[in-house]
PDB file of N, CA and C in Angstrom:
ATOM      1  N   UNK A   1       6.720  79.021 246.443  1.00  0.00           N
ATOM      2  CA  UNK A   1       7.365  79.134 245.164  1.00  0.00           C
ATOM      3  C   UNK A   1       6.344  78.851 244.069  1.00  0.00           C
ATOM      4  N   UNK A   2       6.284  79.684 242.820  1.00  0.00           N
ATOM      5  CA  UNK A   2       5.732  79.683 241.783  1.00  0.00           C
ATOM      6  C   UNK A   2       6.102  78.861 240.713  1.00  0.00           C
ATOM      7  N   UNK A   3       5.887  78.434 239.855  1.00  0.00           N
ATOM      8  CA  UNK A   3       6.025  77.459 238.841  1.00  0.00           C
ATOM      9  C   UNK A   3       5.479  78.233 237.676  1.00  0.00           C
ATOM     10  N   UNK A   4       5.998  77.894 236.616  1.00  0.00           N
ATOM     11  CA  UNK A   4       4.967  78.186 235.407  1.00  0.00           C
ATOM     12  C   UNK A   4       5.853  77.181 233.999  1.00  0.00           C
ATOM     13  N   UNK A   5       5.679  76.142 233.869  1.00  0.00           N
ATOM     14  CA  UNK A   5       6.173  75.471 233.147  1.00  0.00           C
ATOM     15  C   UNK A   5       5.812  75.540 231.745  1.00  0.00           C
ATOM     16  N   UNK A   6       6.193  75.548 230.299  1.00  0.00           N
ATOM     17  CA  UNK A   6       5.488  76.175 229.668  1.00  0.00           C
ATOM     18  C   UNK A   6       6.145  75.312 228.201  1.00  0.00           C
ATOM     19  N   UNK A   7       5.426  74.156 228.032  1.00  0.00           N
ATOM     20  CA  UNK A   7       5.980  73.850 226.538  1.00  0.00           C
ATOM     21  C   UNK A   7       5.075  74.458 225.177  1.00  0.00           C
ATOM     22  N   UNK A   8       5.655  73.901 223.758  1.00  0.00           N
ATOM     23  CA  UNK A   8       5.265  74.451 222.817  1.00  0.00           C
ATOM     24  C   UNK A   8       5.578  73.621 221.590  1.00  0.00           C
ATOM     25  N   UNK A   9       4.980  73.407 221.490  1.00  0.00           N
ATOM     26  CA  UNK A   9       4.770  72.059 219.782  1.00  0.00           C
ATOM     27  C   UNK A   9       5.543  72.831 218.439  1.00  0.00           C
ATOM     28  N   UNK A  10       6.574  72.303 218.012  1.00  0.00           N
ATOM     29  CA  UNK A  10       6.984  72.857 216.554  1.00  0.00           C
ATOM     30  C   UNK A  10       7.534  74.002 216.479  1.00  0.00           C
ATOM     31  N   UNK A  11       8.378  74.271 217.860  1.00  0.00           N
ATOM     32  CA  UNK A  11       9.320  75.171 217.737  1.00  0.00           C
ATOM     33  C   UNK A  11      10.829  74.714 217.928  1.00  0.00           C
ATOM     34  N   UNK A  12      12.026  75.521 217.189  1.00  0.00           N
ATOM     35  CA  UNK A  12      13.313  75.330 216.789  1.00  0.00           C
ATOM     36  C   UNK A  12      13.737  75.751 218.458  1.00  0.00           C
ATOM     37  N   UNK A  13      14.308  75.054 218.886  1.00  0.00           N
ATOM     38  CA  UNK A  13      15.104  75.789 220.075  1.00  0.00           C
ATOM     39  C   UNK A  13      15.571  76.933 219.916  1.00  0.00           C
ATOM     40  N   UNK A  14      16.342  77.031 219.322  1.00  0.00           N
ATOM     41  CA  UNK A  14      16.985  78.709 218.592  1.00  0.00           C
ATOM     42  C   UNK A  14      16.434  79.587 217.952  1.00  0.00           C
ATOM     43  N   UNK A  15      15.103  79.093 217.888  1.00  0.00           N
ATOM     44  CA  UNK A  15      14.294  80.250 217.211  1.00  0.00           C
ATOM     45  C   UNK A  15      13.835  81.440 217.795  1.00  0.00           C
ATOM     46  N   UNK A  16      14.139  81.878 219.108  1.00  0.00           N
ATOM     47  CA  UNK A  16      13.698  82.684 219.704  1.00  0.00           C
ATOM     48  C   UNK A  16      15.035  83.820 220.150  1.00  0.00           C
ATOM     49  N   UNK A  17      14.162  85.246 220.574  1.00  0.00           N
ATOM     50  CA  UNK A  17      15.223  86.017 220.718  1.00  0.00           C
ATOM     51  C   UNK A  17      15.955  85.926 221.946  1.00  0.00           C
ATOM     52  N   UNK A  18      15.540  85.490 223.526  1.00  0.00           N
ATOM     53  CA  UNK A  18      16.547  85.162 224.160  1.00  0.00           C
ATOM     54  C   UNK A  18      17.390  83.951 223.807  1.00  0.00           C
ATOM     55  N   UNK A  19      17.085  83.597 222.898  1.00  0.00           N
ATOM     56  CA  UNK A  19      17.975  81.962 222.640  1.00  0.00           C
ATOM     57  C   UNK A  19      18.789  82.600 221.641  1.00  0.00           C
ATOM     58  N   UNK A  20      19.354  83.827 221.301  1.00  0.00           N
ATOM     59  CA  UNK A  20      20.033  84.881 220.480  1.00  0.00           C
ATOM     60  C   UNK A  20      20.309  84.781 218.712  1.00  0.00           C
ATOM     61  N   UNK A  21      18.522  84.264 218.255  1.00  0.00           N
ATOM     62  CA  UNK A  21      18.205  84.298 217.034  1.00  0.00           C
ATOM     63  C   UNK A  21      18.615  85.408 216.339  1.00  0.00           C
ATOM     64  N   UNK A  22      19.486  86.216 215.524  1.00  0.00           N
ATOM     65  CA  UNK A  22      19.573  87.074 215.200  1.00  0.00           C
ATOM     66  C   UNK A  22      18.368  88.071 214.466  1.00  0.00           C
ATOM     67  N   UNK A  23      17.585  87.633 213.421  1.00  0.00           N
ATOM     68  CA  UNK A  23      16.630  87.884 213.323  1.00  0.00           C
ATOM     69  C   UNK A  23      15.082  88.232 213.869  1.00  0.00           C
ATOM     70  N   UNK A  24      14.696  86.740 214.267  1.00  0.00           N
ATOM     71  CA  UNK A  24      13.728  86.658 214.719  1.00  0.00           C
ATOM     72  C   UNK A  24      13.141  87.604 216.442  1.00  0.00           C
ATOM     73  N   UNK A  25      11.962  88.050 216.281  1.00  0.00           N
ATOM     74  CA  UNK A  25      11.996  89.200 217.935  1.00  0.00           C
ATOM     75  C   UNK A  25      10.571  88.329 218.615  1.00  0.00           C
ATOM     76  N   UNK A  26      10.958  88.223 219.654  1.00  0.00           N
ATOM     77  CA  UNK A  26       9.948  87.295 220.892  1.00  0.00           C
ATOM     78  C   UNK A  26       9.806  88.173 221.905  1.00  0.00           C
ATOM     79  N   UNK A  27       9.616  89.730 222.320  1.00  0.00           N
ATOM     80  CA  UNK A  27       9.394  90.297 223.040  1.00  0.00           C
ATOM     81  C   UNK A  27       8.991  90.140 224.230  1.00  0.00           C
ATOM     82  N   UNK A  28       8.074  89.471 224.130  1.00  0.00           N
ATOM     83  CA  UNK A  28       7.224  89.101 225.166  1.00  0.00           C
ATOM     84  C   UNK A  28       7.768  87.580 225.804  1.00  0.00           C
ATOM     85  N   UNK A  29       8.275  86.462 225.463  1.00  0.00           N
ATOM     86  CA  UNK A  29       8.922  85.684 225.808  1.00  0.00           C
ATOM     87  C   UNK A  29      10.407  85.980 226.359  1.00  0.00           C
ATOM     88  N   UNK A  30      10.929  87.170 226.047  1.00  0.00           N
ATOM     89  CA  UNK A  30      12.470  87.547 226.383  1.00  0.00           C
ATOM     90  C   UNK A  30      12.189  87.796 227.462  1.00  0.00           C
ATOM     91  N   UNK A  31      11.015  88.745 227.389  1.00  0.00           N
ATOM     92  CA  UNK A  31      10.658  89.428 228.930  1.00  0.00           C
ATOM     93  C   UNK A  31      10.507  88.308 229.790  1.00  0.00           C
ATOM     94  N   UNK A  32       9.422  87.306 229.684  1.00  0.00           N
ATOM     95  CA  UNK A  32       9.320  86.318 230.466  1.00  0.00           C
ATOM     96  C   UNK A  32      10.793  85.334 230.789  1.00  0.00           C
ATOM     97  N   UNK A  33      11.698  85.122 229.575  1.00  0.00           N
ATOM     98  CA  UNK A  33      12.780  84.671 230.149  1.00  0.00           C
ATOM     99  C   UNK A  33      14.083  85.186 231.058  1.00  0.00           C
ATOM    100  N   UNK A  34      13.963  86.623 230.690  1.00  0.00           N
ATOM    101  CA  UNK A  34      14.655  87.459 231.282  1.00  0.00           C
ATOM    102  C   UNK A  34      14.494  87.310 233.437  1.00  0.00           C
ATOM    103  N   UNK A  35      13.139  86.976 233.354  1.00  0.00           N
ATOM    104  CA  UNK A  35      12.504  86.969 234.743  1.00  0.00           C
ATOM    105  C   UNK A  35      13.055  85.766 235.965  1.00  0.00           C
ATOM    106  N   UNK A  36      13.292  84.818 234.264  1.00  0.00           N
ATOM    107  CA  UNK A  36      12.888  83.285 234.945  1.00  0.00           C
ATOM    108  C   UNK A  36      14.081  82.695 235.142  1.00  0.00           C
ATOM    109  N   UNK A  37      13.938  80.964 234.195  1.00  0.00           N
ATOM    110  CA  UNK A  37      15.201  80.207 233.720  1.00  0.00           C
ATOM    111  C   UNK A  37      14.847  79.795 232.264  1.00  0.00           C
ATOM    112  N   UNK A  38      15.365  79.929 231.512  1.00  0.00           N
ATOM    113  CA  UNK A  38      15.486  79.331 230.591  1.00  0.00           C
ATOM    114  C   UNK A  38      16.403  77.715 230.252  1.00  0.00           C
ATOM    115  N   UNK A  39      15.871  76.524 229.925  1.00  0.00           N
ATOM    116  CA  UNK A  39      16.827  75.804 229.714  1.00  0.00           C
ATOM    117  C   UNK A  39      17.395  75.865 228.673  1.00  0.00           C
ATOM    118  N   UNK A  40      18.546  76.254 228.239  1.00  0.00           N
ATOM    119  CA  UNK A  40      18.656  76.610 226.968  1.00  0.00           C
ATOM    120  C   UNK A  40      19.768  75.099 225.828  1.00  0.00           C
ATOM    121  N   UNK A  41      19.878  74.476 226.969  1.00  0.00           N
ATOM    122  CA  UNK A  41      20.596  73.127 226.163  1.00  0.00           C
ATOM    123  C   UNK A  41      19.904  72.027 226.752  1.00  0.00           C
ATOM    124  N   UNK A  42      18.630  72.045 226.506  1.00  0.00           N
ATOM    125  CA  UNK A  42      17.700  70.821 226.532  1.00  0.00           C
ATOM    126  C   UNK A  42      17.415  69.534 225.899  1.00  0.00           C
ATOM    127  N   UNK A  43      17.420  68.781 225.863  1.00  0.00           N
ATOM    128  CA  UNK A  43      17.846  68.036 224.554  1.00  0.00           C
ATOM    129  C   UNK A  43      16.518  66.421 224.984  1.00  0.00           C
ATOM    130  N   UNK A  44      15.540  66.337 223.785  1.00  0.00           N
ATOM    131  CA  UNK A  44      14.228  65.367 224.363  1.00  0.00           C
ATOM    132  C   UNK A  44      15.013  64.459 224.240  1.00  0.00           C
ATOM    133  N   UNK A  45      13.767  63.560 224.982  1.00  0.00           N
ATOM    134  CA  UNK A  45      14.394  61.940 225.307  1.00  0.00           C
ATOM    135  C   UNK A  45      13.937  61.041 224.055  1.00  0.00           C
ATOM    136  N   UNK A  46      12.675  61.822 223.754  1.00  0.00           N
ATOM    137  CA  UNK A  46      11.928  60.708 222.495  1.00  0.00           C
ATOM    138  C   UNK A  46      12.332  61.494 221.531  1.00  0.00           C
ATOM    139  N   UNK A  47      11.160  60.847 219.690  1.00  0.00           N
ATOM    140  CA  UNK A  47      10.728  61.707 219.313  1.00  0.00           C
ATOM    141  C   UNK A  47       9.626  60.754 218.603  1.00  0.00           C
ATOM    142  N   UNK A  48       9.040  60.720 218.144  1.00  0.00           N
ATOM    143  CA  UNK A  48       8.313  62.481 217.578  1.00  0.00           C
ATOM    144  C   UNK A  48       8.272  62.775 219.235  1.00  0.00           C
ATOM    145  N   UNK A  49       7.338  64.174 218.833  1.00  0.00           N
ATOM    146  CA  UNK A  49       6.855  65.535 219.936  1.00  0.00           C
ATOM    147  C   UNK A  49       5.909  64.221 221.329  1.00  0.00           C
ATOM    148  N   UNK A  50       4.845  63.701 220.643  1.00  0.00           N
ATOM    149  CA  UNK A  50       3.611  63.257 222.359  1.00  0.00           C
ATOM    150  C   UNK A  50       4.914  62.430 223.020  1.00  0.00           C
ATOM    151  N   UNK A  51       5.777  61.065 222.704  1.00  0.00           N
ATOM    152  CA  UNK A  51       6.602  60.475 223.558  1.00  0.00           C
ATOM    153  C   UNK A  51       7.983  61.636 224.021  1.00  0.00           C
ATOM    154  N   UNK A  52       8.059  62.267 223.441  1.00  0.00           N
ATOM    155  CA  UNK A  52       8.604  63.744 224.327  1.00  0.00           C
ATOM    156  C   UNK A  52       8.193  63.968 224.955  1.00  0.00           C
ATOM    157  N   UNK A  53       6.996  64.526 224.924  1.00  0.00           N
ATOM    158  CA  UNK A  53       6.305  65.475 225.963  1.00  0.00           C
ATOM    159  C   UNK A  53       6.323  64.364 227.369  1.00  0.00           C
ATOM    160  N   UNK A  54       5.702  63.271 227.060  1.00  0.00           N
ATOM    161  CA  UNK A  54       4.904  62.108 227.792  1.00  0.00           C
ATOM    162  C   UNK A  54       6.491  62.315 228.649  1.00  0.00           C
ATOM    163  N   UNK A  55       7.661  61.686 228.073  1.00  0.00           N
ATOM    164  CA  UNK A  55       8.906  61.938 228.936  1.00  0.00           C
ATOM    165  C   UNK A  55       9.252  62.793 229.927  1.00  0.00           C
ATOM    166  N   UNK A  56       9.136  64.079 229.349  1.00  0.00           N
ATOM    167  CA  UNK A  56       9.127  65.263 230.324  1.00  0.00           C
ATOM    168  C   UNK A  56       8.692  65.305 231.520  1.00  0.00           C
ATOM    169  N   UNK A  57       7.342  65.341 230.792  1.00  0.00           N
ATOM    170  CA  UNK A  57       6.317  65.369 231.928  1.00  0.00           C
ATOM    171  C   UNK A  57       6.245  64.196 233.046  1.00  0.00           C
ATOM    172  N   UNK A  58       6.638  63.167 232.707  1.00  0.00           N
ATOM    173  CA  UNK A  58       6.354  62.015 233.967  1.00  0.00           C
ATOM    174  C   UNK A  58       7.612  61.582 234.257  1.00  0.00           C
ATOM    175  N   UNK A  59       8.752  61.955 233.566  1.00  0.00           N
ATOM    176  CA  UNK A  59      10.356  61.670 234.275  1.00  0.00           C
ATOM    177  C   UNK A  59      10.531  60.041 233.948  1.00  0.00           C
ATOM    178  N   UNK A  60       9.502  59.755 232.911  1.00  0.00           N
ATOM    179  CA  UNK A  60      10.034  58.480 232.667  1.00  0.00           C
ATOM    180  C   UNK A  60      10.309  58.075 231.169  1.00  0.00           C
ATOM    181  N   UNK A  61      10.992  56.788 230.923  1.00  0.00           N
ATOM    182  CA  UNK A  61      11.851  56.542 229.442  1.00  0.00           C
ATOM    183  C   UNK A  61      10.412  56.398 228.221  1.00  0.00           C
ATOM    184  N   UNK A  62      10.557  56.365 226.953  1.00  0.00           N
ATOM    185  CA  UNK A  62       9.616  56.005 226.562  1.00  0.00           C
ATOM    186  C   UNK A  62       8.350  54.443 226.516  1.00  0.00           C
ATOM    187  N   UNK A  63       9.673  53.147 226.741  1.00  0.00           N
ATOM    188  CA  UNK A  63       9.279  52.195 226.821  1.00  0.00           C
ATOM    189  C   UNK A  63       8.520  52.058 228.742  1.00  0.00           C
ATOM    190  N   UNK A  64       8.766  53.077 229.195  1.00  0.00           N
ATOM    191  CA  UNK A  64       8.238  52.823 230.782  1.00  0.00           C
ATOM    192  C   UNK A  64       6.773  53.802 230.753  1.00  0.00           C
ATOM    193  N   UNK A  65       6.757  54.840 230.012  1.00  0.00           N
ATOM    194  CA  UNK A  65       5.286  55.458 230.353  1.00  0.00           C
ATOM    195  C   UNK A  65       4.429  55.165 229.226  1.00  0.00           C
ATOM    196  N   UNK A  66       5.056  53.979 228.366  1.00  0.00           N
ATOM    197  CA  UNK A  66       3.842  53.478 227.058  1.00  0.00           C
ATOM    198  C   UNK A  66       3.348  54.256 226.373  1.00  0.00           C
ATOM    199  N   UNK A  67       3.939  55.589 226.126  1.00  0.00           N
ATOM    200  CA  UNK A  67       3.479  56.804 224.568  1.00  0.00           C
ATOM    201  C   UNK A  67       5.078  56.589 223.398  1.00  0.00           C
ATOM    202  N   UNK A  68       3.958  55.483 222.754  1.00  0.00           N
ATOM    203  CA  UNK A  68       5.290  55.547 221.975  1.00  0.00           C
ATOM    204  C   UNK A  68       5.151  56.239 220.496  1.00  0.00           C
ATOM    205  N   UNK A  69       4.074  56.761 219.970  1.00  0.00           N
ATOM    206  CA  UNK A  69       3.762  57.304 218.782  1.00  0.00           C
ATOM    207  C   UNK A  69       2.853  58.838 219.607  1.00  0.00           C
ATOM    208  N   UNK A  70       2.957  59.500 218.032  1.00  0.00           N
ATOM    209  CA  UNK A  70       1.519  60.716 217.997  1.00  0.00           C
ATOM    210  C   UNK A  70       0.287  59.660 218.100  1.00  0.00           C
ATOM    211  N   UNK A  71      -0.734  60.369 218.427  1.00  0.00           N
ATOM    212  CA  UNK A  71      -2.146  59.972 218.377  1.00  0.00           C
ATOM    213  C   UNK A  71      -3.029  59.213 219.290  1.00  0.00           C
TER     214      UNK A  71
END
């Protein structure tokens, strides 16, 4: 089995066209979601964005993987 996990800094969840932005066109991401999974009601554990990510990525709370700011 293949993987391709794929985050992205400073984007709106809904900003994209499989996430059914009316406007906005992601062609190339539809295609790729069309393929895949999309999570489409994701919701972070931190914030800002690095104690997010840091969450994600290691499945742990913010006070347990010690990224508690940017930088």
């Amino acid at each position: 089995m293949n993987i391709l996990f794929i985050t992205a800094d400073q984007w709106r969840g809904d900003s994209t066209g499989y996430a059914g932005h009316p406007v906005v066109r992601t062609p190339n991401l539809d295609a790729l979601a069309a393929e895949g999974t999309a999570f489409l009601r994701h919701y972070a554990q931190a914030a800002p964005c690095s104690p997010a990510r840091a969450a994600l990525y290691t499945g742990l709370y913010q006070m347990n993987n010690r990224v508690c700011r940017n930088g």
